[in-house]
C-alpha atoms as a PDB file:
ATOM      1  CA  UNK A   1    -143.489-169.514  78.813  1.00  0.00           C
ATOM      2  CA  UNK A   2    -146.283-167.650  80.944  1.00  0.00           C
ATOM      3  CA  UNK A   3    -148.473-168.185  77.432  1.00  0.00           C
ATOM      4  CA  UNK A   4    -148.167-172.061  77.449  1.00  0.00           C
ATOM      5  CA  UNK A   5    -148.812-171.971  81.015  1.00  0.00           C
ATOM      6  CA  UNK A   6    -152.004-170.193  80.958  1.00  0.00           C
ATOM      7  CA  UNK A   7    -152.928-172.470  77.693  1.00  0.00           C
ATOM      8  CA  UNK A   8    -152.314-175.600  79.955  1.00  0.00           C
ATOM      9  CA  UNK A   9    -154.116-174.134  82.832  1.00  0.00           C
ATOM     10  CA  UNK A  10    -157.241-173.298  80.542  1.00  0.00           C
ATOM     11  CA  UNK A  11    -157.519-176.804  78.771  1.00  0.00           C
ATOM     12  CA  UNK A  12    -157.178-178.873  82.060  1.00  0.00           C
ATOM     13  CA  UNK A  13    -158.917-176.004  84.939  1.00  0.00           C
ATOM     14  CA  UNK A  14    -155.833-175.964  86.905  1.00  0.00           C
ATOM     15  CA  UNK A  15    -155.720-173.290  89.081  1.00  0.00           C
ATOM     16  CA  UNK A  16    -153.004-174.140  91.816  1.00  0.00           C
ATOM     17  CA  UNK A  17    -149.347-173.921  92.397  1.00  0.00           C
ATOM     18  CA  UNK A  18    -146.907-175.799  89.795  1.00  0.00           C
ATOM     19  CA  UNK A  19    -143.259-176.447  89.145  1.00  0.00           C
ATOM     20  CA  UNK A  20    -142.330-176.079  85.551  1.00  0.00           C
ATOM     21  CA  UNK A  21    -139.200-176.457  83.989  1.00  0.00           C
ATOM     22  CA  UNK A  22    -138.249-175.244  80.553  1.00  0.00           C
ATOM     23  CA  UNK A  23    -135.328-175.298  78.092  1.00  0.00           C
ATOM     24  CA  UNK A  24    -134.240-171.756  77.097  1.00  0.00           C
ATOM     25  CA  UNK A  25    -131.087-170.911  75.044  1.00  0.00           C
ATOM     26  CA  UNK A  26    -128.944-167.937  76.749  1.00  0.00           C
ATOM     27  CA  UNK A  27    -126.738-165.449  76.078  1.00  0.00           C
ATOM     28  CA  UNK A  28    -123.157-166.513  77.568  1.00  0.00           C
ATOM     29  CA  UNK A  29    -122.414-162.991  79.145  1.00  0.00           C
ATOM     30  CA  UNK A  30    -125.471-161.964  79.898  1.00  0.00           C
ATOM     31  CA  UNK A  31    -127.741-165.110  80.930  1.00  0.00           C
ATOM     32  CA  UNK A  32    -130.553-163.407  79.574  1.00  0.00           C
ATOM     33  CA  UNK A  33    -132.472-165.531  76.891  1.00  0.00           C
ATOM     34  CA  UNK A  34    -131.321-165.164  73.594  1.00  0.00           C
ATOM     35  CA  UNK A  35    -134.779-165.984  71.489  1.00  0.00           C
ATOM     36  CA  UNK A  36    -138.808-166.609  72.228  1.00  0.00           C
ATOM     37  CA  UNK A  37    -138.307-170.019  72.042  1.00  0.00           C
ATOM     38  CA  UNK A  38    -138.660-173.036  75.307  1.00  0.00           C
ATOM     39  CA  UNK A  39    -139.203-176.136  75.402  1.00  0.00           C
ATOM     40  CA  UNK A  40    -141.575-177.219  78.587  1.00  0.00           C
ATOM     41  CA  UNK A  41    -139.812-180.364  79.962  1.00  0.00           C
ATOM     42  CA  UNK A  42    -141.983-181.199  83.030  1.00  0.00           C
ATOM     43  CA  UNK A  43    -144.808-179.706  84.636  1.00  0.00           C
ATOM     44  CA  UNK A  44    -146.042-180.522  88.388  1.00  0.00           C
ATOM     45  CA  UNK A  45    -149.225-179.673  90.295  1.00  0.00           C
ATOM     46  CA  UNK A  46    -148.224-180.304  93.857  1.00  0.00           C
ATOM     47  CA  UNK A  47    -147.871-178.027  96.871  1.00  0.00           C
ATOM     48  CA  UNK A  48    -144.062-178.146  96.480  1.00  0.00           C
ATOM     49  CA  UNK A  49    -144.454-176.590  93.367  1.00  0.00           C
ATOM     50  CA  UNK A  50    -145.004-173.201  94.556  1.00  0.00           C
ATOM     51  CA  UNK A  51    -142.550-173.331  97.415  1.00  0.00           C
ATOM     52  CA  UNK A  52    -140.050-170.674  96.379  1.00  0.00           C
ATOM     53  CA  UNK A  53    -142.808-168.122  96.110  1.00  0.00           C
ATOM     54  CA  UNK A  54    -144.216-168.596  99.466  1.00  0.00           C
ATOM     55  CA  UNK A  55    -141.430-167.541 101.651  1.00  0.00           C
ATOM     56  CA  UNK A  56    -141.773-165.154 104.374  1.00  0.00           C
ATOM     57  CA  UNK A  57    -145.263-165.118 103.295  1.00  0.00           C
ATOM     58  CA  UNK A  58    -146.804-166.797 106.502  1.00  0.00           C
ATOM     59  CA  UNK A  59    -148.151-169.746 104.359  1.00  0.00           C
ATOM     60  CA  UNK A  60    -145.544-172.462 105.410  1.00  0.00           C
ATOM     61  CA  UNK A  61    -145.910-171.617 108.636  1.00  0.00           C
ATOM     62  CA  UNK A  62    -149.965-171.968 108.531  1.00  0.00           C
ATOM     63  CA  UNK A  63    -149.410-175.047 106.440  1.00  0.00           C
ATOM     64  CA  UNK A  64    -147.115-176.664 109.222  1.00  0.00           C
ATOM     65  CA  UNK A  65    -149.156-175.149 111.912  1.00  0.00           C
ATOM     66  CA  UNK A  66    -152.468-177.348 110.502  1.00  0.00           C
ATOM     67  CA  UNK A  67    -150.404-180.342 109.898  1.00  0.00           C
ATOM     68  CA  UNK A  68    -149.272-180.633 113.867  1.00  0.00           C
ATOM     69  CA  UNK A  69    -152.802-180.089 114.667  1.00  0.00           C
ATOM     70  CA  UNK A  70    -153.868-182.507 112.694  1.00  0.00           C
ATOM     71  CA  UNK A  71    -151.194-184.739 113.656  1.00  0.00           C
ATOM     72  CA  UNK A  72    -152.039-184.252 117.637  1.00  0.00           C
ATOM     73  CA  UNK A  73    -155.865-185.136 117.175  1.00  0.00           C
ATOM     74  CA  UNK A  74    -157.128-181.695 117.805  1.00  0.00           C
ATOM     75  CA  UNK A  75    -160.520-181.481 116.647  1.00  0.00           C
ATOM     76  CA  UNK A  76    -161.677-180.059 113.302  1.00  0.00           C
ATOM     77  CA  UNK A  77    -163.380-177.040 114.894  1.00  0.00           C
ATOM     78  CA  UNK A  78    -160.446-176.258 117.164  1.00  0.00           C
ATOM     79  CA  UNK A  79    -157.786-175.854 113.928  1.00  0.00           C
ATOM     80  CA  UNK A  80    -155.491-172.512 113.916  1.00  0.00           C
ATOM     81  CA  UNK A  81    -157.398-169.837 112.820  1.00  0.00           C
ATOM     82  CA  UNK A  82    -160.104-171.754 111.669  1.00  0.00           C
ATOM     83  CA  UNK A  83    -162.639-169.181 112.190  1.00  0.00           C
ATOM     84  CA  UNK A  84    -160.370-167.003 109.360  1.00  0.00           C
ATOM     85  CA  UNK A  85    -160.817-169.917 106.829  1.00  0.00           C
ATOM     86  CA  UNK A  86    -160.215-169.699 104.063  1.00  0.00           C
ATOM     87  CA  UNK A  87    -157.011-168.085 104.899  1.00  0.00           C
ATOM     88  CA  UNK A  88    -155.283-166.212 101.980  1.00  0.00           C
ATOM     89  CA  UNK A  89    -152.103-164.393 102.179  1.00  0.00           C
ATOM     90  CA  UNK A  90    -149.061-162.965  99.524  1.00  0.00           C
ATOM     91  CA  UNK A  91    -145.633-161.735 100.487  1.00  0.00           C
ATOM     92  CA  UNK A  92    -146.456-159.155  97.252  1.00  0.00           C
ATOM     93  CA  UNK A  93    -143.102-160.168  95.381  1.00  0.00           C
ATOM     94  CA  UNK A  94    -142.016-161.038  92.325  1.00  0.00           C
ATOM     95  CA  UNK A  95    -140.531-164.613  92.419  1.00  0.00           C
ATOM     96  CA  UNK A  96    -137.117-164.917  91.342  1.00  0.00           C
ATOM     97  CA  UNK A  97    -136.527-168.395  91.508  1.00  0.00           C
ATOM     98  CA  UNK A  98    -134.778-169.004  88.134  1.00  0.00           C
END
């Protein structure tokens, strides 16, 4: 899955966050996947994509924290943190979002 992933990424220059979805076959008792094969059903490149990885990471929080300031006309210069741009931060875990 992580192969065709990286193959997409190199033959468009994606770089951001995605949702993907694949078809797996699984073991009944175990849930863990029975063969190599998936099939890749959909593929997004939106912020929501990324979502589950981002918790507790402080990037929602920035992300909402720009949007209100947007929202309540402070100027461009004024943003939070804006003098820390560009901002980037990692919770340093694995995703597990299944």
């Amino acid at each position: 899955m992580l192969s065709a992933l990286r193959r997409i990424g190199a033959a468009t220059g994606y770089t951001g966050m995605i949702g993907a979805e694949f078809v797996i076959s699984r073991d009944p008792l175990t849930g863990t996947m029975i063969d190599d094969a998936a099939t890749l059903l959909e593929i997004n490149a939106r912020f929501s994509g990324g979502i589950h990885s981002t918790l507790g990471s402080g990037l929602i929080q920035d992300y909402m924290g720009l949007l209100a300031a947007l929202a309540t006309g402070i100027p461009s210069r004024d943003l939070p943190l804006r003098s820390q741009w560009p901002l980037v931060r990692s919770d340093g875990h694995e995703p597990q979002s299944d």
